[in-house]
N, C-alpha and C. Protein backbone atom coordinates (compact mmCIF):
# COMPACT_ATOMS: atom_id res chain seq x y z
N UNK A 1 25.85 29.33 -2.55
CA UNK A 1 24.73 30.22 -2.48
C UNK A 1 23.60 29.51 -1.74
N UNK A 2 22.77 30.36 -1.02
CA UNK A 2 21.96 29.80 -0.31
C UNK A 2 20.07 29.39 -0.49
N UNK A 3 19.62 28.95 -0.70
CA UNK A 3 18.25 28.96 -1.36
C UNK A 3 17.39 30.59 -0.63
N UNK A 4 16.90 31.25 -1.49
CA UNK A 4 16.49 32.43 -1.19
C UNK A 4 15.26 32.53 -0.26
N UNK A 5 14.69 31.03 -0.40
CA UNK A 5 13.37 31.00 0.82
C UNK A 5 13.52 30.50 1.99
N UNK A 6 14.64 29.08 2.03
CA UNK A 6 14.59 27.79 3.18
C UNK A 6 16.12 28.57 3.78
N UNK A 7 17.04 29.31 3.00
CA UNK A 7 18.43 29.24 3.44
C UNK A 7 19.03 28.32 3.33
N UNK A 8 18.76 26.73 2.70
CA UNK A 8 19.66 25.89 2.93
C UNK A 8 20.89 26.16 1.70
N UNK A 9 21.52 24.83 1.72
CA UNK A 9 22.48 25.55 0.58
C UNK A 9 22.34 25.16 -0.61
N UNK A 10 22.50 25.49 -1.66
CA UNK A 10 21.98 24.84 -3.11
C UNK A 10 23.14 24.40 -4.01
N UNK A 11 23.05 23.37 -4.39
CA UNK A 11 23.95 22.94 -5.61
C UNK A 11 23.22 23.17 -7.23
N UNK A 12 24.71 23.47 -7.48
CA UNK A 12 24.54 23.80 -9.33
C UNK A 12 24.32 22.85 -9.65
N UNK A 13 22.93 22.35 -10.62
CA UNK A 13 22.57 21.23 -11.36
C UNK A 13 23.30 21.24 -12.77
N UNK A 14 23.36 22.79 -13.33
CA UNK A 14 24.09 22.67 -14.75
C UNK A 14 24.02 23.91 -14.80
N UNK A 15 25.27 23.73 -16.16
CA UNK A 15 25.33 25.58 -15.81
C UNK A 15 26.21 25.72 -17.14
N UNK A 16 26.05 26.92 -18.49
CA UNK A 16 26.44 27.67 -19.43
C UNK A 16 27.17 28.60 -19.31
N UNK A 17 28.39 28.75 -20.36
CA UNK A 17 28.34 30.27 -20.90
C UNK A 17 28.01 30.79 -21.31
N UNK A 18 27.55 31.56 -21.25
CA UNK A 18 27.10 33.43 -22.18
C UNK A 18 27.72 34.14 -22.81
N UNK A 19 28.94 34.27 -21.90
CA UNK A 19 29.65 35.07 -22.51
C UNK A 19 31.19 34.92 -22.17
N UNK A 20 32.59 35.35 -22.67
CA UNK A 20 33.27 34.93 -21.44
C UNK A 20 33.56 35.74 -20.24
N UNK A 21 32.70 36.31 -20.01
CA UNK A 21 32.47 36.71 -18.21
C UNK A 21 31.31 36.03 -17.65
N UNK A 22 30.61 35.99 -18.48
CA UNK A 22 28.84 35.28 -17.83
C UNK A 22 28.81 34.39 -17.96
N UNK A 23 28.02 33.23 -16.74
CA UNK A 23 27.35 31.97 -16.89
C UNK A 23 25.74 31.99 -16.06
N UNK A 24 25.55 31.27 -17.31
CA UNK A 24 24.28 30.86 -16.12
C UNK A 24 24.50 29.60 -15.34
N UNK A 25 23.80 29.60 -14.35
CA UNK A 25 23.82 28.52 -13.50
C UNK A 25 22.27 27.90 -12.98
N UNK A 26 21.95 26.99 -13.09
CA UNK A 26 20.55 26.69 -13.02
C UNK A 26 21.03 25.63 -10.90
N UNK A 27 19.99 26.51 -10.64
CA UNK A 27 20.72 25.60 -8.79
C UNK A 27 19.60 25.04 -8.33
N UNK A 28 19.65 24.50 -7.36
CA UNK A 28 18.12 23.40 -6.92
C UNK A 28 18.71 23.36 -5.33
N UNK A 29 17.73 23.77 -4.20
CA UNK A 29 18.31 23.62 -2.99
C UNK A 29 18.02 22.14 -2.48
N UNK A 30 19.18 21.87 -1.75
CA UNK A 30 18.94 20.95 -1.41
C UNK A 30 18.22 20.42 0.20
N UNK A 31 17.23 21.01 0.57
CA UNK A 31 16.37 20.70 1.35
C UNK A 31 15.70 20.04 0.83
N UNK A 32 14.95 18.74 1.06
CA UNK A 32 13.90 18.28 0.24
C UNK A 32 12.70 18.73 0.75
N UNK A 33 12.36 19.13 1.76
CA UNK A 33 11.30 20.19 1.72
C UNK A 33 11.22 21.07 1.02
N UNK A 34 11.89 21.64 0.48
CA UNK A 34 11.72 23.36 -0.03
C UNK A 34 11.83 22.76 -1.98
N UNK A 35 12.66 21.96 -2.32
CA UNK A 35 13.05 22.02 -3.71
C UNK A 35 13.25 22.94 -4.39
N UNK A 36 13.39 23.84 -4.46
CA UNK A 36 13.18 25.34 -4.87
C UNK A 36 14.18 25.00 -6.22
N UNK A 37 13.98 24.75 -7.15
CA UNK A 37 15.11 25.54 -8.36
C UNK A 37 14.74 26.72 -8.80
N UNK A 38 16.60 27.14 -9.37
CA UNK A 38 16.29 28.73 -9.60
C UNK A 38 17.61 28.78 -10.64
N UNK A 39 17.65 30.21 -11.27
CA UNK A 39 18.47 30.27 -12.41
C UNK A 39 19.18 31.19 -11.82
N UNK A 40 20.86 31.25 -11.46
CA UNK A 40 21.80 32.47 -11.46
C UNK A 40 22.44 32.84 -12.41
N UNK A 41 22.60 34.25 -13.09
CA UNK A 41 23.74 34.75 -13.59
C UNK A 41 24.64 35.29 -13.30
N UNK A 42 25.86 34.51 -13.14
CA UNK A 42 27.66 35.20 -12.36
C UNK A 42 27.92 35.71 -13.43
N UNK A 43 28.39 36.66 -12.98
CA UNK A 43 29.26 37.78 -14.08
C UNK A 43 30.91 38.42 -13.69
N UNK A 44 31.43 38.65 -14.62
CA UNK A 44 33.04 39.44 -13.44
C UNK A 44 32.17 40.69 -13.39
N UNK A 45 32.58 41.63 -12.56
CA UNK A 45 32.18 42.97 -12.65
C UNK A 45 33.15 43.72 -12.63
N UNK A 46 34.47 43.60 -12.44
CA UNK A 46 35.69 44.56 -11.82
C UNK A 46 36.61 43.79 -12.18
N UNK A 47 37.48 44.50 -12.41
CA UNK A 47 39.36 43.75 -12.22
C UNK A 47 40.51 44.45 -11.78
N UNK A 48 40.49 43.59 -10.53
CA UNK A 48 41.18 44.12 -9.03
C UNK A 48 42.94 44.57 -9.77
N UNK A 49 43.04 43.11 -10.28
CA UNK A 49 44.83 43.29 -10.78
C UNK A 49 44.83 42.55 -12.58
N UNK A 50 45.20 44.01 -13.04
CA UNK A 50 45.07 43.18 -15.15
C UNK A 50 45.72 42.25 -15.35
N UNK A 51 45.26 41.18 -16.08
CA UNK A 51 45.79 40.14 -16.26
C UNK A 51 46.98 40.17 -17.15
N UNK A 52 48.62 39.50 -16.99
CA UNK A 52 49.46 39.30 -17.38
C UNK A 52 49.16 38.98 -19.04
N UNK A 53 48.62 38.11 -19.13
CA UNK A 53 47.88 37.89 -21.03
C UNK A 53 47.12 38.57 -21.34
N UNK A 54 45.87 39.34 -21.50
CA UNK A 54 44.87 39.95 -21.59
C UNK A 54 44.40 39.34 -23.17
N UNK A 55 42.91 39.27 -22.77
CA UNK A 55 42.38 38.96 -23.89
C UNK A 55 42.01 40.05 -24.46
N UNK A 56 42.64 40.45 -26.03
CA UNK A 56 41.66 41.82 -26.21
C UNK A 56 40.22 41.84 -26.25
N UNK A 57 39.39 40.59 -26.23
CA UNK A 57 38.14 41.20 -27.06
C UNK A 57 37.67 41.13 -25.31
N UNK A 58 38.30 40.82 -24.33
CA UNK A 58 37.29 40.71 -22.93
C UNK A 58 37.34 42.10 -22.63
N UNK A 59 36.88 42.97 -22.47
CA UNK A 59 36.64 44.03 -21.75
C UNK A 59 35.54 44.32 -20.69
N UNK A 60 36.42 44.49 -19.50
CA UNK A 60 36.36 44.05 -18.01
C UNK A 60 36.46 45.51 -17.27
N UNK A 61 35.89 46.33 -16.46
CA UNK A 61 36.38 47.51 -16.02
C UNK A 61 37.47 47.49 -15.17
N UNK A 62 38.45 48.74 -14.64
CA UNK A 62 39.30 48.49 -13.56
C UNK A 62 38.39 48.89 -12.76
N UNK A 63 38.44 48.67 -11.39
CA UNK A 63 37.98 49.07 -10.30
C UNK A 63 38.66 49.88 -9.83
């Protein structure tokens, strides 16, 4: 992902689960001009092909 002001590219400093689809991700670009840290939340949103095991309690939409 790219820093949202400089464009450079940012590395994940640390990063949680939420949930098991969600994490946060806390990122810091690495320009040293810009420093910018920032917080992302990835999420699944869709599921292209159901998984062979399925977890019951994950509920995931089909797309």
């Amino acid at each position: 992902m790219k820093c949202p002001h400089c464009k450079s590219k940012t590395t994940i400093r640390s990063s949680e689960e939420l949930s098991p689809i969600t994490r946060k991700q806390y990122r810091q670009c690495t320009n040293i001009y810009c420093c910018h840290s920032f917080v992302v939340l990835q999420s699944v949103s869709l599921t292209i092909v159901p998984s062979a095991i399925p977890d019951p309690t994950v509920k995931i939409p089909l797309s």
